[in-house]
PDB file of N, CA and C in Angstrom:
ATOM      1  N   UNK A   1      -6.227 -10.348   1.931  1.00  0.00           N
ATOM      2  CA  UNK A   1      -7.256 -11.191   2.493  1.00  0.00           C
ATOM      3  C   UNK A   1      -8.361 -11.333   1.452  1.00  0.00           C
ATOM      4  N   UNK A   2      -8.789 -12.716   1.443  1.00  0.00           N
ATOM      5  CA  UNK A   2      -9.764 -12.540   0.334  1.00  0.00           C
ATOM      6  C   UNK A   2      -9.413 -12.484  -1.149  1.00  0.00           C
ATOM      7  N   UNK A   3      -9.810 -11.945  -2.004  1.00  0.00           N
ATOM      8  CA  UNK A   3      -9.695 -11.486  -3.566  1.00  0.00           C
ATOM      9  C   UNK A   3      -9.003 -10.156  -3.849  1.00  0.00           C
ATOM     10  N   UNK A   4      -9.165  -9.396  -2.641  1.00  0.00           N
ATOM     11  CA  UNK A   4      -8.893  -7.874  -2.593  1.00  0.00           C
ATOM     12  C   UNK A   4      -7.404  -7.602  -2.826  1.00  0.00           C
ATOM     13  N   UNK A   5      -7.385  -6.809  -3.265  1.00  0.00           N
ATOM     14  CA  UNK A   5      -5.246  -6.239  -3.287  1.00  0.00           C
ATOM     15  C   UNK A   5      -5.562  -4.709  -2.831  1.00  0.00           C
ATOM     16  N   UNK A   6      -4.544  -4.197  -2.079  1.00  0.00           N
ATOM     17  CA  UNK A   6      -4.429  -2.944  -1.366  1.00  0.00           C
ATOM     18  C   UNK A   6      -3.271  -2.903  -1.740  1.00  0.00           C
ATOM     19  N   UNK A   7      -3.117  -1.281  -2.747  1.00  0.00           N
ATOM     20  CA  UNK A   7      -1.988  -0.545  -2.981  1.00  0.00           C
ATOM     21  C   UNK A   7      -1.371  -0.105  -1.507  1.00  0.00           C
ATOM     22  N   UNK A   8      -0.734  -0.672  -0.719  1.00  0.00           N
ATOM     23  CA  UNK A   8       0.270  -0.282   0.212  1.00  0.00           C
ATOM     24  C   UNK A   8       1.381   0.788  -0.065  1.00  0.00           C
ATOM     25  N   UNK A   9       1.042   2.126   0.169  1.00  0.00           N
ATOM     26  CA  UNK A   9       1.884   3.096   0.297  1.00  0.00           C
ATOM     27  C   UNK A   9       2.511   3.359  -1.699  1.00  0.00           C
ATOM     28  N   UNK A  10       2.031   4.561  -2.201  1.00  0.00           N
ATOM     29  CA  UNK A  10       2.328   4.561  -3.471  1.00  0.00           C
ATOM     30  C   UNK A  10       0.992   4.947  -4.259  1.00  0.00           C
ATOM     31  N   UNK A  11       0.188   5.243  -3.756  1.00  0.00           N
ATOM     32  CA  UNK A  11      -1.159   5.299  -4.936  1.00  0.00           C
ATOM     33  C   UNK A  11      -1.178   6.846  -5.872  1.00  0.00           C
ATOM     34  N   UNK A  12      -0.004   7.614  -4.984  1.00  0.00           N
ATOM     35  CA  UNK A  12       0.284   8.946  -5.698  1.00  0.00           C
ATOM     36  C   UNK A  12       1.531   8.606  -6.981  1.00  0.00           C
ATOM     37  N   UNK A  13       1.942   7.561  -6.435  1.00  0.00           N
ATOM     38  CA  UNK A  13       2.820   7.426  -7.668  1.00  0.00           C
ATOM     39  C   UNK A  13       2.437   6.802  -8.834  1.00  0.00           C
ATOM     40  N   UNK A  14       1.918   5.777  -8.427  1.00  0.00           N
ATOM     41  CA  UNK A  14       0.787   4.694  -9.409  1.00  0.00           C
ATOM     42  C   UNK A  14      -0.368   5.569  -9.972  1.00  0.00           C
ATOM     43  N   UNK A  15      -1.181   6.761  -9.539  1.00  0.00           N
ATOM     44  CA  UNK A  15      -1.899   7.873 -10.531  1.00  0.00           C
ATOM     45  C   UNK A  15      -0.481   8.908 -11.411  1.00  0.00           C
ATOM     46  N   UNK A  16       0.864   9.130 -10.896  1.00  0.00           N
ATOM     47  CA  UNK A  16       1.444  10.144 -12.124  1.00  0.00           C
ATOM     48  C   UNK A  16       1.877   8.339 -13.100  1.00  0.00           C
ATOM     49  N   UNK A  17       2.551   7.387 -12.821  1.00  0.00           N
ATOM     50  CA  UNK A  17       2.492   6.749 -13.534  1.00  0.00           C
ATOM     51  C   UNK A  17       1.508   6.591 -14.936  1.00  0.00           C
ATOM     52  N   UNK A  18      -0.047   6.570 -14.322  1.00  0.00           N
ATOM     53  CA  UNK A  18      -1.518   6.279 -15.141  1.00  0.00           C
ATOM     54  C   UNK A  18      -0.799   7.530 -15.962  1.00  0.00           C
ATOM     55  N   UNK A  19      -1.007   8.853 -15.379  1.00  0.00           N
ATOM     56  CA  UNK A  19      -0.844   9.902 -15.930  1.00  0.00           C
ATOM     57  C   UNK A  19      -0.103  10.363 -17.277  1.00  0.00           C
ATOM     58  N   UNK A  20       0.706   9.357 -16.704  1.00  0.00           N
ATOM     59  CA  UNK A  20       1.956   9.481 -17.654  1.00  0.00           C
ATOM     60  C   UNK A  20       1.861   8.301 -19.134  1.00  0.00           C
ATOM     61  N   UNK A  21       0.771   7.846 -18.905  1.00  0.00           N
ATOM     62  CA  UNK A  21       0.408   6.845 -20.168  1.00  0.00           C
ATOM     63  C   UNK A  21       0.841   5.430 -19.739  1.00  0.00           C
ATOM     64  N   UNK A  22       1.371   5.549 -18.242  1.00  0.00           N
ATOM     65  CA  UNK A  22       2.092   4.002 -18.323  1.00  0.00           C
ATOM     66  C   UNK A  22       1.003   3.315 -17.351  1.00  0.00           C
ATOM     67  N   UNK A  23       0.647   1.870 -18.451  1.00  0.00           N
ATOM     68  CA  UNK A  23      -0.600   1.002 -17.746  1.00  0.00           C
ATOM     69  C   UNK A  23      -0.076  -0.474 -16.941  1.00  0.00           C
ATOM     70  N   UNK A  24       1.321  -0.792 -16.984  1.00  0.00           N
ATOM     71  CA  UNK A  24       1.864  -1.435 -15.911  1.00  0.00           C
ATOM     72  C   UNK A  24       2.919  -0.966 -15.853  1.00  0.00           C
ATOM     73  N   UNK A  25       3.083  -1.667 -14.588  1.00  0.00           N
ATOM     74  CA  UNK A  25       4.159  -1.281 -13.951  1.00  0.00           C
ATOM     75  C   UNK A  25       4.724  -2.693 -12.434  1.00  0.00           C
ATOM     76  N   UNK A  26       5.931  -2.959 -12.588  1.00  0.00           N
ATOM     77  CA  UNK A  26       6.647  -4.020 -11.021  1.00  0.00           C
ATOM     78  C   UNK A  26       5.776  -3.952  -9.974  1.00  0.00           C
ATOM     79  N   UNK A  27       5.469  -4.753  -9.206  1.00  0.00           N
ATOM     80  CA  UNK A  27       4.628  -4.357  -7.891  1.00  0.00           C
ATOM     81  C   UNK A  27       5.450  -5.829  -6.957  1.00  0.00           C
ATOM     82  N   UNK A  28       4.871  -5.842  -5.846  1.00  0.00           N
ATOM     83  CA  UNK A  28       5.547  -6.561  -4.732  1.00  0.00           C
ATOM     84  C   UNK A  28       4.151  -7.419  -4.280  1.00  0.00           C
ATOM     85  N   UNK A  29       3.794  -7.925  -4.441  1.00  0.00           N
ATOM     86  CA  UNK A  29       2.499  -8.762  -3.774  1.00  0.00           C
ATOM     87  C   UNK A  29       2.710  -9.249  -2.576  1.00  0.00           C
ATOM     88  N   UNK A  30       2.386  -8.721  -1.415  1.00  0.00           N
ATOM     89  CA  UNK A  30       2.276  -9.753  -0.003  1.00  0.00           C
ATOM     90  C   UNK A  30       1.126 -10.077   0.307  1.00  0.00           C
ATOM     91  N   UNK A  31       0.784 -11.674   0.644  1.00  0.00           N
ATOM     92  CA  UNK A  31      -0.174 -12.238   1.104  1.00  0.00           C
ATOM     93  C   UNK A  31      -0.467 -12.900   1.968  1.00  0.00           C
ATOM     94  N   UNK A  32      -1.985 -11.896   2.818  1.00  0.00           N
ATOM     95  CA  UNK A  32      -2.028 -12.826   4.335  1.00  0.00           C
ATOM     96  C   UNK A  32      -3.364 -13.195   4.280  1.00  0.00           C
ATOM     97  N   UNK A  33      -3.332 -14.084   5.156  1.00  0.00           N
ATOM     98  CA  UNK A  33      -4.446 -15.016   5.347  1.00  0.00           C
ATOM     99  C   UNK A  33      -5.464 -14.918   6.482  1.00  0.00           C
ATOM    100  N   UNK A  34      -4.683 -14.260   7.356  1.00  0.00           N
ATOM    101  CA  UNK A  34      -5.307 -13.645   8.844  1.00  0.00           C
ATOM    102  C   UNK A  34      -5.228 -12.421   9.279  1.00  0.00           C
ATOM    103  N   UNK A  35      -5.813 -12.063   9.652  1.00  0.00           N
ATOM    104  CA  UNK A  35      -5.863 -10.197   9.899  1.00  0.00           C
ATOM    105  C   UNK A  35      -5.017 -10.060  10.960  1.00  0.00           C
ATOM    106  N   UNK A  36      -4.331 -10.513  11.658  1.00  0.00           N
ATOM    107  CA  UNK A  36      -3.396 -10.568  12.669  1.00  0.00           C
ATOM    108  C   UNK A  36      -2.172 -10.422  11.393  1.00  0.00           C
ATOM    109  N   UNK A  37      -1.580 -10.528  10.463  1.00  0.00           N
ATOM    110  CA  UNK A  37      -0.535 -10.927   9.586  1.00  0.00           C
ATOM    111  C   UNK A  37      -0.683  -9.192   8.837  1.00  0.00           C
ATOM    112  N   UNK A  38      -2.004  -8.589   8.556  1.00  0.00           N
ATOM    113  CA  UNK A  38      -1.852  -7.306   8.132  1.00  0.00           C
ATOM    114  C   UNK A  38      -1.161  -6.102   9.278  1.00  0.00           C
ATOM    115  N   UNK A  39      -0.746  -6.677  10.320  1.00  0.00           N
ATOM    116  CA  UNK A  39      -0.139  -5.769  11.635  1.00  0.00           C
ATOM    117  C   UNK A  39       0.936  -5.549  10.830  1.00  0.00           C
ATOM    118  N   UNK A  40       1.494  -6.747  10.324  1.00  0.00           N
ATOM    119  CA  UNK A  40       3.435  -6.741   9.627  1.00  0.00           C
ATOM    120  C   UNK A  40       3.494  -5.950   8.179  1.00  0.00           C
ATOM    121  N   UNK A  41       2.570  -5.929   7.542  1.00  0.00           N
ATOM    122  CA  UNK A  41       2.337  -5.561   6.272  1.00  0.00           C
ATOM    123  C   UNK A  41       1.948  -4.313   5.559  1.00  0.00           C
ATOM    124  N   UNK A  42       0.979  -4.393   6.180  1.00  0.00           N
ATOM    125  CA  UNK A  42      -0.355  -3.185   5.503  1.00  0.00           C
ATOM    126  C   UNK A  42       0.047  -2.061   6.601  1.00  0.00           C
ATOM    127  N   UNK A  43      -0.682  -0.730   6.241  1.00  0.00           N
ATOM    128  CA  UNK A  43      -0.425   0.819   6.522  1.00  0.00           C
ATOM    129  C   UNK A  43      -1.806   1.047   7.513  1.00  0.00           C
ATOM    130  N   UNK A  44      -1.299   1.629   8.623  1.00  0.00           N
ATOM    131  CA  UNK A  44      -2.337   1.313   9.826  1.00  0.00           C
ATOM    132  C   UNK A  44      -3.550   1.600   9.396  1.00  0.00           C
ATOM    133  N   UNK A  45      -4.043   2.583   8.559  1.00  0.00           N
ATOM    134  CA  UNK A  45      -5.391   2.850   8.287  1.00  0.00           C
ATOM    135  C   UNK A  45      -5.978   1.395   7.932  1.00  0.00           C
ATOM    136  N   UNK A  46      -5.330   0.732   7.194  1.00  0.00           N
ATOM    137  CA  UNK A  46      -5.600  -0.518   6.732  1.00  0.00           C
ATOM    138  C   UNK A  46      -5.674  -1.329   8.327  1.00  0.00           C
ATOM    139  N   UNK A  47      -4.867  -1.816   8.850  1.00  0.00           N
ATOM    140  CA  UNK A  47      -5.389  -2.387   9.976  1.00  0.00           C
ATOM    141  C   UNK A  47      -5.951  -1.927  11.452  1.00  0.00           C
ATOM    142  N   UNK A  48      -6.505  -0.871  11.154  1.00  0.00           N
ATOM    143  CA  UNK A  48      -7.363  -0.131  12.171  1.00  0.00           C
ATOM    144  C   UNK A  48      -8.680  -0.401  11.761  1.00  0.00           C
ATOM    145  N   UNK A  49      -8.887  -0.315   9.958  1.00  0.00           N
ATOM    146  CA  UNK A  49     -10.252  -0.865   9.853  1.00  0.00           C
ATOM    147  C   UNK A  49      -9.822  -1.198   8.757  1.00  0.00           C
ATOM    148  N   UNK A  50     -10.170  -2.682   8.817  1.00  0.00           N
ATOM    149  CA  UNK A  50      -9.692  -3.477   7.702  1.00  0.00           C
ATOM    150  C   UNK A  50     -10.978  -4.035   7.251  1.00  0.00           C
ATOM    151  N   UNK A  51     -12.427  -3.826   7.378  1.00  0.00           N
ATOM    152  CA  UNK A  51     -13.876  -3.899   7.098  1.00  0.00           C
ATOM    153  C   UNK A  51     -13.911  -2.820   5.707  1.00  0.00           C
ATOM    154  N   UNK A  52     -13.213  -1.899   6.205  1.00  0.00           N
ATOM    155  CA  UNK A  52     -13.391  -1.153   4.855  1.00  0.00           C
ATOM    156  C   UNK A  52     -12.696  -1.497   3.568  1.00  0.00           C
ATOM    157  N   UNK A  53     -11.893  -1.807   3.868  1.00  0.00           N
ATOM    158  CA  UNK A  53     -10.603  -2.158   2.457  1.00  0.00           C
ATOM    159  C   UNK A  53     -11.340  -3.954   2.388  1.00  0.00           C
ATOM    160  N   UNK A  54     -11.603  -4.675   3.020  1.00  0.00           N
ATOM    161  CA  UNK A  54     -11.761  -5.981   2.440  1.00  0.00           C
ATOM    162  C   UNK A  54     -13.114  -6.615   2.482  1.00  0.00           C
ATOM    163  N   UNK A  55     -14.416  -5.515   3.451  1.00  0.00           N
ATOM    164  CA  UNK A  55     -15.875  -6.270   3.192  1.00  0.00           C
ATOM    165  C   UNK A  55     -16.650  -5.234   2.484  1.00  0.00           C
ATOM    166  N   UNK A  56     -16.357  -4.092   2.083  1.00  0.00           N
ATOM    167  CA  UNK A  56     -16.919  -2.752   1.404  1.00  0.00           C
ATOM    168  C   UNK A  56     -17.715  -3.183   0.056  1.00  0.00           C
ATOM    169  N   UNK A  57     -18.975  -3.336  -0.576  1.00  0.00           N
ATOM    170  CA  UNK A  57     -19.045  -3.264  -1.659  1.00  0.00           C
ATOM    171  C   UNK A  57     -18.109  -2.864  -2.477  1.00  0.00           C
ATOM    172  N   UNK A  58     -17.890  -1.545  -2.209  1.00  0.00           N
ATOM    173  CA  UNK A  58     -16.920  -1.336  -3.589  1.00  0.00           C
ATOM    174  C   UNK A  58     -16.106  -0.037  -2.844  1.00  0.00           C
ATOM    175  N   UNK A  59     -14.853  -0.732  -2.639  1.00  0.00           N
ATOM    176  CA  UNK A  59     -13.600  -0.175  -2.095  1.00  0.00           C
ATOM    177  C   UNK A  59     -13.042   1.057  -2.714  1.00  0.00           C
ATOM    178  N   UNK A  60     -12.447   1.837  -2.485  1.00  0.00           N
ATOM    179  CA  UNK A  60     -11.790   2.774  -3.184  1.00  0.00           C
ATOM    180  C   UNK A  60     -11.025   2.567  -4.252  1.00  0.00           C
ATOM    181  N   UNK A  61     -10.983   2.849  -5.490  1.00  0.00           N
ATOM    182  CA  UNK A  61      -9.982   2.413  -6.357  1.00  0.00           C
ATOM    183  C   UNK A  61      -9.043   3.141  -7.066  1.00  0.00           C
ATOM    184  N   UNK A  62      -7.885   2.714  -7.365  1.00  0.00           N
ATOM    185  CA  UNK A  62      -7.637   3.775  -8.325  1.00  0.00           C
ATOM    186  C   UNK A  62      -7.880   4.836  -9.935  1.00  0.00           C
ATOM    187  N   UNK A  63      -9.278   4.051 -10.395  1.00  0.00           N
ATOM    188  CA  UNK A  63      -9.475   4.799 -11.266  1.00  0.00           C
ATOM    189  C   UNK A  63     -10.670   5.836 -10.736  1.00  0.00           C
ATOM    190  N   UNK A  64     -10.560   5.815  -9.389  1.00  0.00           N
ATOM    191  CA  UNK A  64     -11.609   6.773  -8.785  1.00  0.00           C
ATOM    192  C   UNK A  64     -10.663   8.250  -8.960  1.00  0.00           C
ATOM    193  N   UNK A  65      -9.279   8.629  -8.980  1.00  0.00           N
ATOM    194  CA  UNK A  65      -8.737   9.639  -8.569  1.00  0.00           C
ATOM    195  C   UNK A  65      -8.717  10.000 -10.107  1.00  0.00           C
ATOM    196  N   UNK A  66      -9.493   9.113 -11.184  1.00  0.00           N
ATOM    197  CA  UNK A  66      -9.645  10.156 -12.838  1.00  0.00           C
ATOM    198  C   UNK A  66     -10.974  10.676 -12.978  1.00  0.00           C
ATOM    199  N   UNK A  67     -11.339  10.353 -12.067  1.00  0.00           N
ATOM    200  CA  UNK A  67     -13.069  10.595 -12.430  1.00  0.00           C
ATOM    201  C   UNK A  67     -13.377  11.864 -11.398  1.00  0.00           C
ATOM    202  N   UNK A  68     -14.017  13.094 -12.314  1.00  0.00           N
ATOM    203  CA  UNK A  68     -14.290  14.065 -11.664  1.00  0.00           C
ATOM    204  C   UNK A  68     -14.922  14.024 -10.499  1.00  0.00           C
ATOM    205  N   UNK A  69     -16.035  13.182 -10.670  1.00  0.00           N
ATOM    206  CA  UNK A  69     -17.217  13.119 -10.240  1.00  0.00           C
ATOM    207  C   UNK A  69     -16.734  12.982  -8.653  1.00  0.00           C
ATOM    208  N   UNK A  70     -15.753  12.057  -8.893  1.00  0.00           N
ATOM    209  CA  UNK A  70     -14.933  11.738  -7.425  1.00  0.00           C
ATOM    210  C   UNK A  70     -14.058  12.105  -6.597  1.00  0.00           C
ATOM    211  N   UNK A  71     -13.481  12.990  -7.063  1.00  0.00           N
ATOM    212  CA  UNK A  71     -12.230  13.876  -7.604  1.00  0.00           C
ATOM    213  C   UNK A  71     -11.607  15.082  -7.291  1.00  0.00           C
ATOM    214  N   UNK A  72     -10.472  15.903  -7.190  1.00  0.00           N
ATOM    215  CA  UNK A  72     -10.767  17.099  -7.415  1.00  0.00           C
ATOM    216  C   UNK A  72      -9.213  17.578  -7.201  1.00  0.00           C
ATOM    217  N   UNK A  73      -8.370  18.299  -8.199  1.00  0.00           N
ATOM    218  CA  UNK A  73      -6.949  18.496  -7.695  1.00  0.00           C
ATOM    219  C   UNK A  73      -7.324  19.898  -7.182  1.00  0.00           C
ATOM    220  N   UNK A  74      -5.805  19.666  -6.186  1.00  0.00           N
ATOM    221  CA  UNK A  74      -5.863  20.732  -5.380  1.00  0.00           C
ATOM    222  C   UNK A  74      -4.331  21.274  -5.906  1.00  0.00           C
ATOM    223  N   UNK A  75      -3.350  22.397  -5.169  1.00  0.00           N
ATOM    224  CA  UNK A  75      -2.497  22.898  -5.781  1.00  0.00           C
ATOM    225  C   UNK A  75      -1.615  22.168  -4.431  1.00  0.00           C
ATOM    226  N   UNK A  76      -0.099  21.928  -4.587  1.00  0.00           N
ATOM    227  CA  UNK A  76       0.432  21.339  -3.638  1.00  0.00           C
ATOM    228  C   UNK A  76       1.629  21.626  -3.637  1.00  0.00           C
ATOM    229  N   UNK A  77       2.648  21.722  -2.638  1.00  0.00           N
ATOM    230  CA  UNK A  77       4.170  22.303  -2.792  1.00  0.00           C
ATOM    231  C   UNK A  77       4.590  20.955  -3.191  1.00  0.00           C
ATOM    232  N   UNK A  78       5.499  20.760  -3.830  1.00  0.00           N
ATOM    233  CA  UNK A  78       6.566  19.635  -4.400  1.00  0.00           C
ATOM    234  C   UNK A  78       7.435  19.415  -3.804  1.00  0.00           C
ATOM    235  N   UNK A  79       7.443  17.871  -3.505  1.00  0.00           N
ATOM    236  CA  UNK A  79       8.394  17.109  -2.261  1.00  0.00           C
ATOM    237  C   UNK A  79       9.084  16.186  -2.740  1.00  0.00           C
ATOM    238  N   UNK A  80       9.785  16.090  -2.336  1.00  0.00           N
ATOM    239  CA  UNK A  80      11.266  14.651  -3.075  1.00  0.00           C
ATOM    240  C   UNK A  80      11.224  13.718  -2.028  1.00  0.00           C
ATOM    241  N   UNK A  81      11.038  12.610  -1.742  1.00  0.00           N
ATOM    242  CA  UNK A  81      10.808  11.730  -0.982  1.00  0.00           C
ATOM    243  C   UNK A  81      12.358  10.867  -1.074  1.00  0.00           C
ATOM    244  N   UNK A  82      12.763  10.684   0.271  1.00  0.00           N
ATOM    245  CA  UNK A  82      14.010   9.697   0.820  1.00  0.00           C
ATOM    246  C   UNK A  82      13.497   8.335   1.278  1.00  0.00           C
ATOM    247  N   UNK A  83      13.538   7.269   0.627  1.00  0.00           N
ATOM    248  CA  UNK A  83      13.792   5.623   1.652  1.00  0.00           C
ATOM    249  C   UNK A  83      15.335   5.430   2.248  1.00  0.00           C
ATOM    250  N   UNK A  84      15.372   5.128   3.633  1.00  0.00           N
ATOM    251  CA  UNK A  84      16.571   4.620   4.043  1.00  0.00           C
ATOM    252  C   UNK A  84      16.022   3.111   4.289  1.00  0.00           C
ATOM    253  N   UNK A  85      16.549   2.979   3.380  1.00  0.00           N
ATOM    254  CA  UNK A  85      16.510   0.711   3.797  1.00  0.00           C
ATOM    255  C   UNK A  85      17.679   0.413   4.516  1.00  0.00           C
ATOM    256  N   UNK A  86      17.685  -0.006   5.578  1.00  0.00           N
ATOM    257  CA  UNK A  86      18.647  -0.730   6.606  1.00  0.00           C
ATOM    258  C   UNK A  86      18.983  -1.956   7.050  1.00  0.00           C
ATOM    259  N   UNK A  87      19.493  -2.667   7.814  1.00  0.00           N
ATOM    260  CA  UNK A  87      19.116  -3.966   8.405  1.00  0.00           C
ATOM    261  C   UNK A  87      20.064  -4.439   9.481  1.00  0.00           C
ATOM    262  N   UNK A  88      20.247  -4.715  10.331  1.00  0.00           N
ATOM    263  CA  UNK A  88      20.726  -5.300  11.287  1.00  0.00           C
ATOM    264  C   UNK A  88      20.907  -6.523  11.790  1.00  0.00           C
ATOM    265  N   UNK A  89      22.473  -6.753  12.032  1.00  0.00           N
ATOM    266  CA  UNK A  89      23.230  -8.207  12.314  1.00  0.00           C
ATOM    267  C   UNK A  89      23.026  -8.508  13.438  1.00  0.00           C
ATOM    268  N   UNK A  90      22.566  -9.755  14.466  1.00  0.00           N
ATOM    269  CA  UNK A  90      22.712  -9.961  15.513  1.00  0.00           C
ATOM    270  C   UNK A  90      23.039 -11.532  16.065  1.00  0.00           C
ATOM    271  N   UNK A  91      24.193 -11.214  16.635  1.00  0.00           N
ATOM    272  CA  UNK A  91      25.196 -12.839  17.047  1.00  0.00           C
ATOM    273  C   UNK A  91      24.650 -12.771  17.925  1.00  0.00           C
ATOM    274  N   UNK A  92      23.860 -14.012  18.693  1.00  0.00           N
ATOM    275  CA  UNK A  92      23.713 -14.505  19.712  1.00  0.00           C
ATOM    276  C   UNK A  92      24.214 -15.918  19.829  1.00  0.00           C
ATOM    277  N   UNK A  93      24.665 -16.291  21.312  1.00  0.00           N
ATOM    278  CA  UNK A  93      25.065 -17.802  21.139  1.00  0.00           C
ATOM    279  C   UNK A  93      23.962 -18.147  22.056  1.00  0.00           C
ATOM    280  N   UNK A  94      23.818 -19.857  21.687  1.00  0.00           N
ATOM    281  CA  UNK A  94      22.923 -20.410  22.257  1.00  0.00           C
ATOM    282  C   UNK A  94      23.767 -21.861  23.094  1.00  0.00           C
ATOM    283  N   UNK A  95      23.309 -22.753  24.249  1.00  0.00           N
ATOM    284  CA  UNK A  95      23.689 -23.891  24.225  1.00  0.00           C
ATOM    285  C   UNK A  95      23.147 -24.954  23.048  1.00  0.00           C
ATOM    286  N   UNK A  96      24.088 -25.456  23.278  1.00  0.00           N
ATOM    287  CA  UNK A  96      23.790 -26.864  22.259  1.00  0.00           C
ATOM    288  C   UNK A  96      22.758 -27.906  22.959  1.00  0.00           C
ATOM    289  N   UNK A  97      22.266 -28.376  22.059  1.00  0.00           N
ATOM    290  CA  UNK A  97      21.032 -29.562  22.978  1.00  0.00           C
ATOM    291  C   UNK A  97      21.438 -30.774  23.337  1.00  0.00           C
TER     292      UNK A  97
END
């Protein structure tokens, strides 16, 4: 909405990326026009309050998680993350008009 882009799910990967020296990287751009359209899209924090991510002076960013000031690692157990992507067929018949 607006000018704004919201990292949707990934901002831990996109900081070891930075981390790792790499300054781009593929991304997926979806764009809506009505805040009713971020229901399908965006990660509920995002559409529970979507004032913060798109009328905020100055939104959270990602070069906030290099800056001490802002900052702060903590120690964390190490997790391997699974996507199951799926999709589903559905025959329906209709009459003819």
């Amino acid at each position: 909405m607006g000018q704004r882009i919201v990292l949707h799910n990934g901002y831990h990967r996109a900081c070891a990326l930075r981390m790792a020296g790499v300054t781009h990287a593929p991304v997926i751009v979806q764009t809506v026009s009505r805040r009713d359209e971020l229901e399908v899209v965006a990660a509920a924090a995002v559409v529970d309050d979507p004032a913060f991510y798109f009328r905020a002076n100055r939104p959270p960013m990602l070069k906030d998680f290099f800056d001490p000031r802002t900052s702060i690692v903590l120690p964390a157990r190490r997790r391997r993350k699974m996507i199951k992507v799926s999709f589903t067929v559905t025959e329906l018949y209709v009459e003819d008009l």
